[in-house]
N, C-alpha and C. Protein backbone atom coordinates (compact mmCIF):
# COMPACT_ATOMS: atom_id res chain seq x y z
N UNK A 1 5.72 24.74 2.35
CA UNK A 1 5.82 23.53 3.15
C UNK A 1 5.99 22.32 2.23
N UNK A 2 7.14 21.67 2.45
CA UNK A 2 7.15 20.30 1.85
C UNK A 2 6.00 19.37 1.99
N UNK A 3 5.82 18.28 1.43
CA UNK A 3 4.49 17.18 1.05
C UNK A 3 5.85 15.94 1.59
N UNK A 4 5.10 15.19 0.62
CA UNK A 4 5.70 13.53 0.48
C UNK A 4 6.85 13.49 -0.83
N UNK A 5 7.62 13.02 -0.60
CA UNK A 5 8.21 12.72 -1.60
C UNK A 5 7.51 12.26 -2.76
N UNK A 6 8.09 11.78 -3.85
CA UNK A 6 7.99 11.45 -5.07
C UNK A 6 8.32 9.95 -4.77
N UNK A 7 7.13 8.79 -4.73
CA UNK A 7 7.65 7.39 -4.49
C UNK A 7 9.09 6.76 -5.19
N UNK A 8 9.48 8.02 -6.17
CA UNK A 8 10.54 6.82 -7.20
C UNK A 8 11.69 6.59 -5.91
N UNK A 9 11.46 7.29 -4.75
CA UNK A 9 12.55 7.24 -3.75
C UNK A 9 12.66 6.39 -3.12
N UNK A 10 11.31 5.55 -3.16
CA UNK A 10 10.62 4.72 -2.18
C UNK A 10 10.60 3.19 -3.05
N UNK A 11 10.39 3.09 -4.54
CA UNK A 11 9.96 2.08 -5.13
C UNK A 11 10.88 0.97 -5.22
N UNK A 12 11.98 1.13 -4.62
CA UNK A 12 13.04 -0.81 -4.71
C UNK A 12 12.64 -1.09 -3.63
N UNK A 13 12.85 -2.73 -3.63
CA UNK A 13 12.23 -3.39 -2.10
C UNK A 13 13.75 -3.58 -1.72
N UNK A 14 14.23 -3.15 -0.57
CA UNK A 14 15.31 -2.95 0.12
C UNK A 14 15.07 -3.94 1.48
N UNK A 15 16.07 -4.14 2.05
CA UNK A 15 16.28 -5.06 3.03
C UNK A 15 16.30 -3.85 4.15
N UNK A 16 15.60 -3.85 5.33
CA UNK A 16 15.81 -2.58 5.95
C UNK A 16 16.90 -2.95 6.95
N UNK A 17 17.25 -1.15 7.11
CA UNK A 17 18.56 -1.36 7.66
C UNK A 17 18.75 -1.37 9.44
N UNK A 18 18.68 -2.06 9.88
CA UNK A 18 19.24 -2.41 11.40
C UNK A 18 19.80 -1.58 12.07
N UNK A 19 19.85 -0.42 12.53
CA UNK A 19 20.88 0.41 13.72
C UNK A 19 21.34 -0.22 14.51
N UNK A 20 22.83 -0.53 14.64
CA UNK A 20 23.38 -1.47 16.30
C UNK A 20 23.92 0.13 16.76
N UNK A 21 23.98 0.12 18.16
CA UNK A 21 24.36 1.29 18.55
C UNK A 21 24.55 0.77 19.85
N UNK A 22 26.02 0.99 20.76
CA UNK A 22 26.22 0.58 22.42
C UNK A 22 24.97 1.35 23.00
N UNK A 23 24.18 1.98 22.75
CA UNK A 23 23.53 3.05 23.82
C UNK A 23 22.47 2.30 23.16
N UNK A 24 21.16 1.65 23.78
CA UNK A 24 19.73 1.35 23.82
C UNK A 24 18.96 1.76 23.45
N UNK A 25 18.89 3.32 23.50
CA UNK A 25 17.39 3.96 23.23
C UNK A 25 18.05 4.43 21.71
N UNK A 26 19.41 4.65 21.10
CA UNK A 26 19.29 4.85 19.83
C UNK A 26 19.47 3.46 18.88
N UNK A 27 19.00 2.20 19.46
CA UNK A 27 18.88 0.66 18.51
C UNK A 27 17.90 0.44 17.86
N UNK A 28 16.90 1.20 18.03
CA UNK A 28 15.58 1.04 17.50
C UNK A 28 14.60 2.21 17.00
N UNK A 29 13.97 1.48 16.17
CA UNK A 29 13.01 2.86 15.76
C UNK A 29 11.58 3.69 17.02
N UNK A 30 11.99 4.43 17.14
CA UNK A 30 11.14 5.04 18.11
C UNK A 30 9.38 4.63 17.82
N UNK A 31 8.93 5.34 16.85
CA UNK A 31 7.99 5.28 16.44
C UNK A 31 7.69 5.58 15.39
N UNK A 32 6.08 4.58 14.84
CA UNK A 32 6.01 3.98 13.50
C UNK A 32 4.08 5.04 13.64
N UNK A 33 4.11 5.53 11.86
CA UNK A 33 3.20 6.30 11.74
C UNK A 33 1.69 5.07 11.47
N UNK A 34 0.65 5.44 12.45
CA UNK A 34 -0.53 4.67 12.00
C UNK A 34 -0.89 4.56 10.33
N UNK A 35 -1.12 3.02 9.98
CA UNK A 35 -1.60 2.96 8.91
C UNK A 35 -2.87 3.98 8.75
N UNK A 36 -3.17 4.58 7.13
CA UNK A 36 -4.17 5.02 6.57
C UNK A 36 -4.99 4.11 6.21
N UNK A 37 -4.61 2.64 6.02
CA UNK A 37 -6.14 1.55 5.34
C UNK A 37 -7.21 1.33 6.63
N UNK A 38 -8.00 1.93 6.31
CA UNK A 38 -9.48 1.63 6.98
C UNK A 38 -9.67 0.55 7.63
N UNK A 39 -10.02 0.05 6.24
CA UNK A 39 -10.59 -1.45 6.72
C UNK A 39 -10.04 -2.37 5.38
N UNK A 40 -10.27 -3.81 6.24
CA UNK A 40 -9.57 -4.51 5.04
C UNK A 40 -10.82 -5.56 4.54
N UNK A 41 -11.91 -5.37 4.78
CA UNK A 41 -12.86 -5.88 4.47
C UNK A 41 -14.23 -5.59 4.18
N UNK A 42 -14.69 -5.38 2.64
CA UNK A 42 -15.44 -4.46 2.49
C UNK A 42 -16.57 -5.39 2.25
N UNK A 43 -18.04 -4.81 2.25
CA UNK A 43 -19.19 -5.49 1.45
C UNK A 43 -19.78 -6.74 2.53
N UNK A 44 -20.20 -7.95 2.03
CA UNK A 44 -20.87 -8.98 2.60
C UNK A 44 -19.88 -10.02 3.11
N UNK A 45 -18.97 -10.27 3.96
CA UNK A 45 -17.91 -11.46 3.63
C UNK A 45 -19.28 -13.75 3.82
N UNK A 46 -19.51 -13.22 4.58
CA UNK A 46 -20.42 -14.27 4.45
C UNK A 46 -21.03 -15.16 3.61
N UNK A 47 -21.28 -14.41 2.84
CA UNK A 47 -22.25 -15.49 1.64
C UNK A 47 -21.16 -16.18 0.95
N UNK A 48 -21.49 -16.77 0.07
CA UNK A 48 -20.80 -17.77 -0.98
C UNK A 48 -21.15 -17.28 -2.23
N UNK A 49 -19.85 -16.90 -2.84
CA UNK A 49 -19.90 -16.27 -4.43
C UNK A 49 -19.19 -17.42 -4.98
N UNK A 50 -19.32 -16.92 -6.80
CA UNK A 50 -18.68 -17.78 -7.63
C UNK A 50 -17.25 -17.47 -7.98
N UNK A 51 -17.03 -16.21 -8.13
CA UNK A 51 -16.04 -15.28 -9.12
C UNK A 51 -15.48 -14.91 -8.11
N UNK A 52 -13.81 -14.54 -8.40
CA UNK A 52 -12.87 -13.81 -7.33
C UNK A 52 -12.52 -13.29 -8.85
N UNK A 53 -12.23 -12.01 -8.42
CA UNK A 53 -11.73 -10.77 -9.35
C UNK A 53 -10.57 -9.98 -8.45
N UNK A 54 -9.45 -10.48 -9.18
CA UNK A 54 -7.83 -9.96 -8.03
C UNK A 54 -7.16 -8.89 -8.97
N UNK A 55 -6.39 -8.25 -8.32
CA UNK A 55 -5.66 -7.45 -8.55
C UNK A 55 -3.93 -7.84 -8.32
N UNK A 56 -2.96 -8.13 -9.14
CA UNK A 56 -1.89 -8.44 -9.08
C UNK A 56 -0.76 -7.48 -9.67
N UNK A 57 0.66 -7.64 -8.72
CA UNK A 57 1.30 -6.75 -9.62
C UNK A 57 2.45 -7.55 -10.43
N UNK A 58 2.68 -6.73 -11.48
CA UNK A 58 3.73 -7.17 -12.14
C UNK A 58 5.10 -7.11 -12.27
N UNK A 59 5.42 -6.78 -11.41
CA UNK A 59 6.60 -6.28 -10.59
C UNK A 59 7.03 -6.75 -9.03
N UNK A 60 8.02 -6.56 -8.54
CA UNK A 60 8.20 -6.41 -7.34
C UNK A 60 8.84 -4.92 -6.89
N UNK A 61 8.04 -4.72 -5.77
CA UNK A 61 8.34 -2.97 -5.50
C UNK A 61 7.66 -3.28 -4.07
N UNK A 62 8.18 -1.60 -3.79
CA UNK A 62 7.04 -1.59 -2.57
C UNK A 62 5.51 0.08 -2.98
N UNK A 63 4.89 -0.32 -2.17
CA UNK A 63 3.77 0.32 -2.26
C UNK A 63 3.20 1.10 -0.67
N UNK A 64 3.11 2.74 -0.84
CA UNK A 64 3.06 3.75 0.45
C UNK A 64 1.29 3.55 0.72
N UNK A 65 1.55 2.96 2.15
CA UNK A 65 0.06 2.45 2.73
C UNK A 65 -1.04 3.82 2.18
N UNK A 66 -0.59 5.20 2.30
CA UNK A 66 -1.67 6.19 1.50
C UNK A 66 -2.27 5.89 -0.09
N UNK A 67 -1.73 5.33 -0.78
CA UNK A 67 -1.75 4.75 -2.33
C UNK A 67 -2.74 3.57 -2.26
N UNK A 68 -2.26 2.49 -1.00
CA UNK A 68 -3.64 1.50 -1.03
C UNK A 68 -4.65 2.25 -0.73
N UNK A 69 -5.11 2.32 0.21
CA UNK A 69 -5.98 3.73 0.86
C UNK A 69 -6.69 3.92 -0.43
N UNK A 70 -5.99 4.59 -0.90
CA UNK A 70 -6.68 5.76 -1.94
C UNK A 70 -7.07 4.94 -2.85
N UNK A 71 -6.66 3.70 -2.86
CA UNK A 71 -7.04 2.70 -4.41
C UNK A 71 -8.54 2.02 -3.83
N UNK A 72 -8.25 1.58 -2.79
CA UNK A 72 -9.58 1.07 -1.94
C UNK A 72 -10.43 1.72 -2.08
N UNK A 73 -10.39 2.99 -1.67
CA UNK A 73 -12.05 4.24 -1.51
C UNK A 73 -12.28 4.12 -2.84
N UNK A 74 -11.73 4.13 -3.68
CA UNK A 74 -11.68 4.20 -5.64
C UNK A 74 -12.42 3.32 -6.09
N UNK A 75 -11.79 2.12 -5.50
CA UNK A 75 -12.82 0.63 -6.08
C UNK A 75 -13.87 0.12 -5.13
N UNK A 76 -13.98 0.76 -3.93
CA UNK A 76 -14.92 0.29 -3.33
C UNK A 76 -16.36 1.42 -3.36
N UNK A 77 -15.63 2.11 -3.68
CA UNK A 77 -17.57 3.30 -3.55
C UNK A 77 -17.65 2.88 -5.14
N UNK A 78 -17.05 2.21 -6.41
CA UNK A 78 -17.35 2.18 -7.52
C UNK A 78 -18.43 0.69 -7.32
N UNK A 79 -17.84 -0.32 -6.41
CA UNK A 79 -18.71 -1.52 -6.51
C UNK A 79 -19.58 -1.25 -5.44
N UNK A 80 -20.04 -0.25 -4.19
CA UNK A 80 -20.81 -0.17 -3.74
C UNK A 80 -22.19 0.54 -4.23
N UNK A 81 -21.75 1.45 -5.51
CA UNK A 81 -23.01 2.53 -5.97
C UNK A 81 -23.77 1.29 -7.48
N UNK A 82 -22.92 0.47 -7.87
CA UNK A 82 -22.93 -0.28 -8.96
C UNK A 82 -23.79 -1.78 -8.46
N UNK A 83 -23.37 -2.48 -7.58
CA UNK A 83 -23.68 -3.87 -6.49
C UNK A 83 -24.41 -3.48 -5.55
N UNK A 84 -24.24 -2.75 -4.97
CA UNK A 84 -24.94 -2.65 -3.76
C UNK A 84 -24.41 -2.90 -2.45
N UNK A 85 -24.49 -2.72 -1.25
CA UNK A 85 -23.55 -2.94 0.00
C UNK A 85 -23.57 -4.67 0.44
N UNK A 86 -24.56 -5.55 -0.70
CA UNK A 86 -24.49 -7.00 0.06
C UNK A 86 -24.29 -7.95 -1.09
N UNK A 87 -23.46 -7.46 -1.83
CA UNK A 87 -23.42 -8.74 -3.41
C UNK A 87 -22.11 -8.85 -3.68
N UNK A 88 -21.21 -8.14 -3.06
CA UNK A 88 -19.87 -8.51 -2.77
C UNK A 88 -19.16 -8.64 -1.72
N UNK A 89 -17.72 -9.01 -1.81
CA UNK A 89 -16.69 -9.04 -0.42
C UNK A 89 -15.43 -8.70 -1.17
N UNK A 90 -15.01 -7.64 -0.75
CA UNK A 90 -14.02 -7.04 -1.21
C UNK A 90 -12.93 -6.84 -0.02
N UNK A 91 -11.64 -7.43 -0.46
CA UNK A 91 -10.60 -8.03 0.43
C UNK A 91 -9.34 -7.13 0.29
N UNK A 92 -8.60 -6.39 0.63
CA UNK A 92 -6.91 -6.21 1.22
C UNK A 92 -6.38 -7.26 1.39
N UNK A 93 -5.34 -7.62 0.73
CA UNK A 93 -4.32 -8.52 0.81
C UNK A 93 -3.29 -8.28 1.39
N UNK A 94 -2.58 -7.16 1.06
CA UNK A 94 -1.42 -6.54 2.03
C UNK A 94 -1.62 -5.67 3.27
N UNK A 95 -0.23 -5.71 3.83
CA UNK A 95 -0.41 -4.99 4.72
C UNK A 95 0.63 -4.16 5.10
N UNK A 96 0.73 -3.10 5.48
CA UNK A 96 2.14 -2.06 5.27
C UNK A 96 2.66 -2.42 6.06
N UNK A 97 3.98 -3.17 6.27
CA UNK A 97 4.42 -3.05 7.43
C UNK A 97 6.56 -2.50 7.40
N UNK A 98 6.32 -1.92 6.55
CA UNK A 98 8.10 -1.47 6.06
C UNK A 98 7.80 -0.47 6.42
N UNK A 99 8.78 0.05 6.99
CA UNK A 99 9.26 1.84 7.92
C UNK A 99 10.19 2.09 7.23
N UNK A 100 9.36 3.20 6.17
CA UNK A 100 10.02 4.51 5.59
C UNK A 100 10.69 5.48 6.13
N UNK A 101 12.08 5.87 6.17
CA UNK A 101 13.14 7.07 6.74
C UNK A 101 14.00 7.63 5.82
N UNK A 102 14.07 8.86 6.39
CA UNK A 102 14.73 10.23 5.73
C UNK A 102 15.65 10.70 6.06
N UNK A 103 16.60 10.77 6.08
CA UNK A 103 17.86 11.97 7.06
C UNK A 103 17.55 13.03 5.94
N UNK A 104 16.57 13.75 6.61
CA UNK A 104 16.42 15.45 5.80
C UNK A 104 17.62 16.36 5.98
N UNK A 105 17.82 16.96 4.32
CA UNK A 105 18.77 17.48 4.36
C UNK A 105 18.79 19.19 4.60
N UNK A 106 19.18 19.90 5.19
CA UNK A 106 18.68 21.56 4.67
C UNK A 106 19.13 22.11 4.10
N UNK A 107 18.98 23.27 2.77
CA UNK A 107 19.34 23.90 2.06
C UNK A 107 19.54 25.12 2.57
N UNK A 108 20.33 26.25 2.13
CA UNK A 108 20.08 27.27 2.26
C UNK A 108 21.29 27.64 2.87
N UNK A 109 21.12 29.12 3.60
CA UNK A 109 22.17 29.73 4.07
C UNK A 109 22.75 29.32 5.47
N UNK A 110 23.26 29.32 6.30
CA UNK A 110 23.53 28.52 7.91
C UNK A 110 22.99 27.15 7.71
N UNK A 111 22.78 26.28 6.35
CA UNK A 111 22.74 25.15 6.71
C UNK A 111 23.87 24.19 7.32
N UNK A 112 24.69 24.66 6.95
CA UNK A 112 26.22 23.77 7.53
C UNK A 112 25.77 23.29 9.37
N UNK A 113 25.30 24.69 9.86
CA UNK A 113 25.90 24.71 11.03
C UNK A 113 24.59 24.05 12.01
N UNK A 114 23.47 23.65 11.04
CA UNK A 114 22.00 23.25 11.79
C UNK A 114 21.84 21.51 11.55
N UNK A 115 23.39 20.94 11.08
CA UNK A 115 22.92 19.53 10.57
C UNK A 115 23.93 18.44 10.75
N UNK A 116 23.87 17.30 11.53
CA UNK A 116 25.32 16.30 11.16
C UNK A 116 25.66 15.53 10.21
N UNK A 117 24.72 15.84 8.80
CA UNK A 117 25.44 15.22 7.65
C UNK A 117 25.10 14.17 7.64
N UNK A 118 26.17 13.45 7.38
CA UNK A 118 26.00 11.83 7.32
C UNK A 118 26.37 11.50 8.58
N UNK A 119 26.70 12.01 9.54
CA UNK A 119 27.39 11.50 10.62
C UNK A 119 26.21 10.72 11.34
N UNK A 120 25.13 11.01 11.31
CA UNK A 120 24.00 10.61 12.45
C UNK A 120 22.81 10.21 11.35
N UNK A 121 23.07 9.26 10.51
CA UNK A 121 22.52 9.07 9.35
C UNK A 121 21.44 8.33 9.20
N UNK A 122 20.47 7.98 10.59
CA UNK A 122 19.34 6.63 10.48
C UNK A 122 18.30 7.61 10.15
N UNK A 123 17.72 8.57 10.44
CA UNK A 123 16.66 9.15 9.53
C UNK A 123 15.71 8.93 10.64
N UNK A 124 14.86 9.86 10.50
CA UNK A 124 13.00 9.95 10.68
C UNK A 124 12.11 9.02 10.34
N UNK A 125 11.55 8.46 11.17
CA UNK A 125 10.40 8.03 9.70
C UNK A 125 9.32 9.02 9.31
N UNK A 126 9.05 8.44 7.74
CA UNK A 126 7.85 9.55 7.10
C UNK A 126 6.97 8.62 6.65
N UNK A 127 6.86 7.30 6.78
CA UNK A 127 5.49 6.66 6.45
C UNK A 127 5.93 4.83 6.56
N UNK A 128 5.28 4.34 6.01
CA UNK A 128 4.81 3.12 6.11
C UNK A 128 4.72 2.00 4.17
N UNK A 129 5.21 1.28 4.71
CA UNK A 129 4.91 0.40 2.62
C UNK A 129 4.59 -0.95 3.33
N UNK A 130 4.21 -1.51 2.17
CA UNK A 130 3.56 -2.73 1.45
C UNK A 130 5.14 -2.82 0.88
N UNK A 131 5.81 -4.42 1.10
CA UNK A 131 6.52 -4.85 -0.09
C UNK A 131 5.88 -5.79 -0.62
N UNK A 132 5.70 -5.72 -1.92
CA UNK A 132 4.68 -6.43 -3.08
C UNK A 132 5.81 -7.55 -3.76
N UNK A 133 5.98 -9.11 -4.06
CA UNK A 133 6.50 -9.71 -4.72
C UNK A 133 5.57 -9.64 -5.72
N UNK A 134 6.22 -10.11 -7.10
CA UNK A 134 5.93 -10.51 -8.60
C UNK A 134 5.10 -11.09 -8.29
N UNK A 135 3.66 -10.97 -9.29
CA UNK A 135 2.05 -11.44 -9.13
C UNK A 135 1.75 -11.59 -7.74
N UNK A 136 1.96 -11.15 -7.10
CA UNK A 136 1.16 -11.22 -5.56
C UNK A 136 -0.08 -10.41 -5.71
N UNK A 137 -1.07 -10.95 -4.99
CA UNK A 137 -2.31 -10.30 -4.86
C UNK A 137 -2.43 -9.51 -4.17
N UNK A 138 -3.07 -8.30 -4.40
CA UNK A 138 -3.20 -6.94 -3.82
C UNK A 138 -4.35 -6.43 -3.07
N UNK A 139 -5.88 -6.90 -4.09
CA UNK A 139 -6.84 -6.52 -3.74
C UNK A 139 -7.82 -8.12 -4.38
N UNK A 140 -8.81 -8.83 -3.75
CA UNK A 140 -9.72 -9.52 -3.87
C UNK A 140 -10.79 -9.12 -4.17
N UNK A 141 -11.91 -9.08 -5.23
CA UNK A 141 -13.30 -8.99 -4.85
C UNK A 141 -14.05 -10.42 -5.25
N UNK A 142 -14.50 -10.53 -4.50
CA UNK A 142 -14.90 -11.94 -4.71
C UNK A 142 -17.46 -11.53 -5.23
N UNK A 143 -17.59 -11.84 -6.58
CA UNK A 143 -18.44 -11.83 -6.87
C UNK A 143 -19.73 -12.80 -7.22
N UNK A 144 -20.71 -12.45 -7.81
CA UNK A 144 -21.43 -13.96 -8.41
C UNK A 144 -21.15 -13.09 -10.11
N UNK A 145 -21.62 -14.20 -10.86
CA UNK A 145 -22.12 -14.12 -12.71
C UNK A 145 -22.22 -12.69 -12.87
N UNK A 146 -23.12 -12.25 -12.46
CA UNK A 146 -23.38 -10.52 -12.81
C UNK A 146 -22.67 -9.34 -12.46
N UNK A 147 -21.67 -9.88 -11.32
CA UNK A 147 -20.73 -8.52 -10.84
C UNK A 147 -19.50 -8.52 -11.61
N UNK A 148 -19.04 -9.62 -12.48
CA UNK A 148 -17.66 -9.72 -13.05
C UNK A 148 -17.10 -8.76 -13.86
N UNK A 149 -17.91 -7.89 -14.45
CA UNK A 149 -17.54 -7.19 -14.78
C UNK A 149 -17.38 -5.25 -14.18
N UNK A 150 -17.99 -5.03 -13.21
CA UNK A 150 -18.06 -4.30 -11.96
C UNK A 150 -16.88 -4.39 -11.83
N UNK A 151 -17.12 -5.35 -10.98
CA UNK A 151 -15.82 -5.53 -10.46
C UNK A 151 -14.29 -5.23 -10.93
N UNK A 152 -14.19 -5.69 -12.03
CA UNK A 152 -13.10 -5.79 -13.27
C UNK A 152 -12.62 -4.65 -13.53
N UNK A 153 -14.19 -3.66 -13.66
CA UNK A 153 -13.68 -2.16 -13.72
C UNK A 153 -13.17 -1.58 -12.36
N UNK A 154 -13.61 -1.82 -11.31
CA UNK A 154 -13.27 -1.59 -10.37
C UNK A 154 -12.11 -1.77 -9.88
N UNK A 155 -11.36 -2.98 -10.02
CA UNK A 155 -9.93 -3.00 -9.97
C UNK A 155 -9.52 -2.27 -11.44
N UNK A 156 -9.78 -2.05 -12.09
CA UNK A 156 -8.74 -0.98 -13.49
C UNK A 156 -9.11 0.58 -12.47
N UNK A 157 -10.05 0.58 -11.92
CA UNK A 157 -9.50 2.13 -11.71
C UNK A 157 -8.67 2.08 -9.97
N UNK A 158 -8.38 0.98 -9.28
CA UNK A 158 -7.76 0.98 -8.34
C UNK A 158 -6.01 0.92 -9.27
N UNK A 159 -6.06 0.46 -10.38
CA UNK A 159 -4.69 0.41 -10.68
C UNK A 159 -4.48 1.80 -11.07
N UNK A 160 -5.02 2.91 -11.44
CA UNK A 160 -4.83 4.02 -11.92
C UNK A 160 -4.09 4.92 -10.70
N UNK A 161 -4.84 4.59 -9.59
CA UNK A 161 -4.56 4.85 -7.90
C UNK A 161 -3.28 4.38 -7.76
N UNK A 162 -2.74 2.95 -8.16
CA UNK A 162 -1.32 2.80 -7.39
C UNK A 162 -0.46 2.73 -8.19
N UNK A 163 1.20 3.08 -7.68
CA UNK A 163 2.24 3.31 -8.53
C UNK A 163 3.22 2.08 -9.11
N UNK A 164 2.43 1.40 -9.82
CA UNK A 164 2.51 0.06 -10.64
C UNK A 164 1.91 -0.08 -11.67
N UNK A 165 2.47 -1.18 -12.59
CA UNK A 165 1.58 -1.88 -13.47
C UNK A 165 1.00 -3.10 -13.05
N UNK A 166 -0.16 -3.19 -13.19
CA UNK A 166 -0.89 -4.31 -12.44
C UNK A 166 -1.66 -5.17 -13.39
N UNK A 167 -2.34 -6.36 -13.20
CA UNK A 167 -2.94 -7.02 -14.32
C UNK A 167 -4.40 -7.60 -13.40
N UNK A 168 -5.06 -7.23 -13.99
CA UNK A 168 -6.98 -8.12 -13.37
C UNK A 168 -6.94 -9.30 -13.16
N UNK A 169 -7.13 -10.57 -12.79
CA UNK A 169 -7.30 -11.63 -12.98
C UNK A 169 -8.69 -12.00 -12.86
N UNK A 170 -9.69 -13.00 -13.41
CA UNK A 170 -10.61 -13.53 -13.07
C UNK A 170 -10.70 -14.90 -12.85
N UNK A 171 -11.11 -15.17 -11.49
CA UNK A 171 -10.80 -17.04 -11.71
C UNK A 171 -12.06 -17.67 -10.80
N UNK A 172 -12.45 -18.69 -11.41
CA UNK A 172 -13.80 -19.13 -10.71
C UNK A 172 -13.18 -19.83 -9.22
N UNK A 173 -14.29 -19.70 -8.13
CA UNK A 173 -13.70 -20.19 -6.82
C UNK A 173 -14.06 -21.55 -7.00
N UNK A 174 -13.54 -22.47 -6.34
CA UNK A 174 -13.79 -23.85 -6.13
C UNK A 174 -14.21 -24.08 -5.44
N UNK A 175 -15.07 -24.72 -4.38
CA UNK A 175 -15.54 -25.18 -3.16
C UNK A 175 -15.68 -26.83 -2.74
């Protein structure tokens, strides 16, 4: 059984493509797969911290809503076992909203006669992205004096999770 592709299929930010079609029900995308991000707000949001500790990328690409997901559970059970469930607020910045499609191809023997090629070429969808511009923020944790470095680690192992190069930032909040 096939999986997911290999993102390098997925990683240019593309302008998506429009179907016009005289017939109605083939103009549009049928249906779009539920995001995997949980939640986009982790920890205490309430209180007043000093420190925001971001996650940025260095690139522009896009990013498969399963990859945030998986970067989130990564950095958030690391600052929840480390902080505790009320000494931070840990934020999602993006949000997937690009529809990923495939016109799957088949291999094999009688494939000729099971497929229209390019003729009928808008594709399936198979998931969902984030398009990320150059330094855009990805992930927030917003801390006091003693979590800055928690935290810090916490976004280095959310970058290990997504398919980018990313850079930490630390910057004091203003109020």
């Amino acid at each position: 059984m096939a999986g997911l592709r290999k993102f390098k299929c997925y990683r240019e930010v593309k302008r998506a493509y429009t179907r016009k079609s005289k017939y109605k029900r083939k103009a549009y995308i049928k249906g779009v797969p539920i995001s995997k991000i949980v939640r986009y707000h982790m920890g205490e949001p309430n209180k007043e911290y000093k420190f925001e500790v971001s996650l940025s990328t260095k690139e522009r690409m896009q990013v498969r809503h399963n990859a945030i997901e998986s970067a989130r559970i990564t950095s958030n059970r690391q600052l929840e076992l480390k902080l505790g469930k009320t000494d931070y607020h840990f934020l999602i910045r993006t949000y997937p909203h690009h529809i990923l499609r495939e016109n799957r191809m088949l291999v094999g023997a009688g494939a000729d006669r099971m497929q229209t090629g390019m003729k009928q070429a808008f594709g399936k969808v198979v998931g969902i992205a984030a398009q990320l511009k150059k330094d855009q923020k990805i992930f927030s944790v917003y801390v006091n004096k003693s979590g800055v470095e928690t935290a810090r680690d916490a976004m280095k192992a959310a970058i290990r999770r997504l398919p980018f190069q990313g850079h930490v930032e630390v910057e004091e909040v203003k109020q």
